[in-house]
C-alpha atoms as a PDB file:
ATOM      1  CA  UNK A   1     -25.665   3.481  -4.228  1.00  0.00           C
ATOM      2  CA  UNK A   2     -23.110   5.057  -1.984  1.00  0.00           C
ATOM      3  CA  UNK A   3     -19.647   6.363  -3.918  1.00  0.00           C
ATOM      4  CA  UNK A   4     -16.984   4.749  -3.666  1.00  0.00           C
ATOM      5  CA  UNK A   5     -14.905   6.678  -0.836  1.00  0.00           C
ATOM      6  CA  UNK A   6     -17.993   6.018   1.460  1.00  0.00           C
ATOM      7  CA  UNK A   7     -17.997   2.135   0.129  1.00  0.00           C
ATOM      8  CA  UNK A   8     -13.905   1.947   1.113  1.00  0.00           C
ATOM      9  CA  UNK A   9     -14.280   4.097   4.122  1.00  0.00           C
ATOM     10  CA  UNK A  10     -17.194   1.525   5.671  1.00  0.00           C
ATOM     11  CA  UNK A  11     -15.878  -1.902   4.479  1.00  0.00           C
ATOM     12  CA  UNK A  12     -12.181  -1.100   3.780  1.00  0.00           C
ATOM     13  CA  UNK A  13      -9.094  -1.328   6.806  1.00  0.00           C
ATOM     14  CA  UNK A  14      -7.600   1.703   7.873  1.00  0.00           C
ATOM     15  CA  UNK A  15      -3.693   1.477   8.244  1.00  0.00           C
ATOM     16  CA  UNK A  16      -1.830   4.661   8.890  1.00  0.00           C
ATOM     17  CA  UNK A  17       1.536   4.142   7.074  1.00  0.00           C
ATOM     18  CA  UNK A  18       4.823   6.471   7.346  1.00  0.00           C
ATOM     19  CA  UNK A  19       7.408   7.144   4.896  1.00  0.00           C
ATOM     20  CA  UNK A  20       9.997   4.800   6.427  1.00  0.00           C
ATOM     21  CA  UNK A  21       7.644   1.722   7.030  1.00  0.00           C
ATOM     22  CA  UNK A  22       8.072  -0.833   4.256  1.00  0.00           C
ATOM     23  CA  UNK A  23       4.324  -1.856   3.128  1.00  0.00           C
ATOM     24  CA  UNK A  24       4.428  -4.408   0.210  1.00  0.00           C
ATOM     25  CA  UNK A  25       1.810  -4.392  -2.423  1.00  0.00           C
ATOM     26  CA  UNK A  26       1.961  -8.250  -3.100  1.00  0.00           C
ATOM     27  CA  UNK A  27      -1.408  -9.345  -2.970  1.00  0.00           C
ATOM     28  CA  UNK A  28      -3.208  -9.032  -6.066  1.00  0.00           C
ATOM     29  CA  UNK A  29      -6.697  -9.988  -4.479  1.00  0.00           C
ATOM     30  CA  UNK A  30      -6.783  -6.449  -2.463  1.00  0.00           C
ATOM     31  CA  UNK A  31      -7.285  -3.019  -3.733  1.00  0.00           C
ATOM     32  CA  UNK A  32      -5.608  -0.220  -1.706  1.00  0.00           C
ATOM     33  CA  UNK A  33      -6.843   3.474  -1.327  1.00  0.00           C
ATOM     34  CA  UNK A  34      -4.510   6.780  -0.460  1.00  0.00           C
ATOM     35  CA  UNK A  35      -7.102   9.079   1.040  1.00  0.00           C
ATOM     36  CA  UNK A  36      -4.679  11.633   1.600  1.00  0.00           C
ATOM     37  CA  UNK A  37      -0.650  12.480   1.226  1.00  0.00           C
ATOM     38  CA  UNK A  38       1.243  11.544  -1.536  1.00  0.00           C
ATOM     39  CA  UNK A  39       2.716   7.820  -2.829  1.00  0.00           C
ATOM     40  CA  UNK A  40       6.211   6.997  -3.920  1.00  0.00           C
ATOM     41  CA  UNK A  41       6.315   3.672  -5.224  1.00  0.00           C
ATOM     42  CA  UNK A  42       9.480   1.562  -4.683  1.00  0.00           C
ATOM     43  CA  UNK A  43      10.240  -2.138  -6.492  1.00  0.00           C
ATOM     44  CA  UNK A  44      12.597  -3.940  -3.851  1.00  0.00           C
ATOM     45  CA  UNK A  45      13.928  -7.895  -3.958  1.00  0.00           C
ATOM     46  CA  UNK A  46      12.163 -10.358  -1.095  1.00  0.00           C
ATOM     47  CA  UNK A  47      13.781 -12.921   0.517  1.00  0.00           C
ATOM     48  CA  UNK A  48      11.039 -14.737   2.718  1.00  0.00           C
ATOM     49  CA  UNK A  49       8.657 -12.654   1.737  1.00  0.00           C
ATOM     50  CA  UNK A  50      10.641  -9.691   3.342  1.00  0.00           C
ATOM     51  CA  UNK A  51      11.933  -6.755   1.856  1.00  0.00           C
ATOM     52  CA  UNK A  52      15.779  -6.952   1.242  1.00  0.00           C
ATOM     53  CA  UNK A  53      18.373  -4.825  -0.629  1.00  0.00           C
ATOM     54  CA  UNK A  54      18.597  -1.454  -2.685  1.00  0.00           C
ATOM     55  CA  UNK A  55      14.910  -0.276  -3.443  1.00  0.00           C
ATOM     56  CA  UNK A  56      14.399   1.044  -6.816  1.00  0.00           C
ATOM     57  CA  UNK A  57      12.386   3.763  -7.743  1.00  0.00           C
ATOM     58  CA  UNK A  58       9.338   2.701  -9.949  1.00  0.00           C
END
């Protein structure tokens, strides 16, 4: 069986994401993967289902 960064790399979605791009962890069915770089985590209030107000650090 292959190891897991090989299973993510062939099956998974690549998304290059920078520090000032909101990207919202709200669906519990996916499972995300940092391959590199580091990841600040941020809780922030939705209104239709997009990011609004003060984010808070987690």
């Amino acid at each position: 069986m292959e190891n897991i960064c090989e299973f993510f790399m062939a099956e998974g979605e690549r998304q290059n994401i920078t520090v000032n791009t909101p990207f919202l962890l709200n669906q519990p069915e996916r499972v995300w993967w940092l391959e590199s770089g580091q990841l600040n985590l941020y809780t922030v209030h939705l209104h239709e289902g997009k990011p609004e107000g003060k984010r808070y650090f987690f």
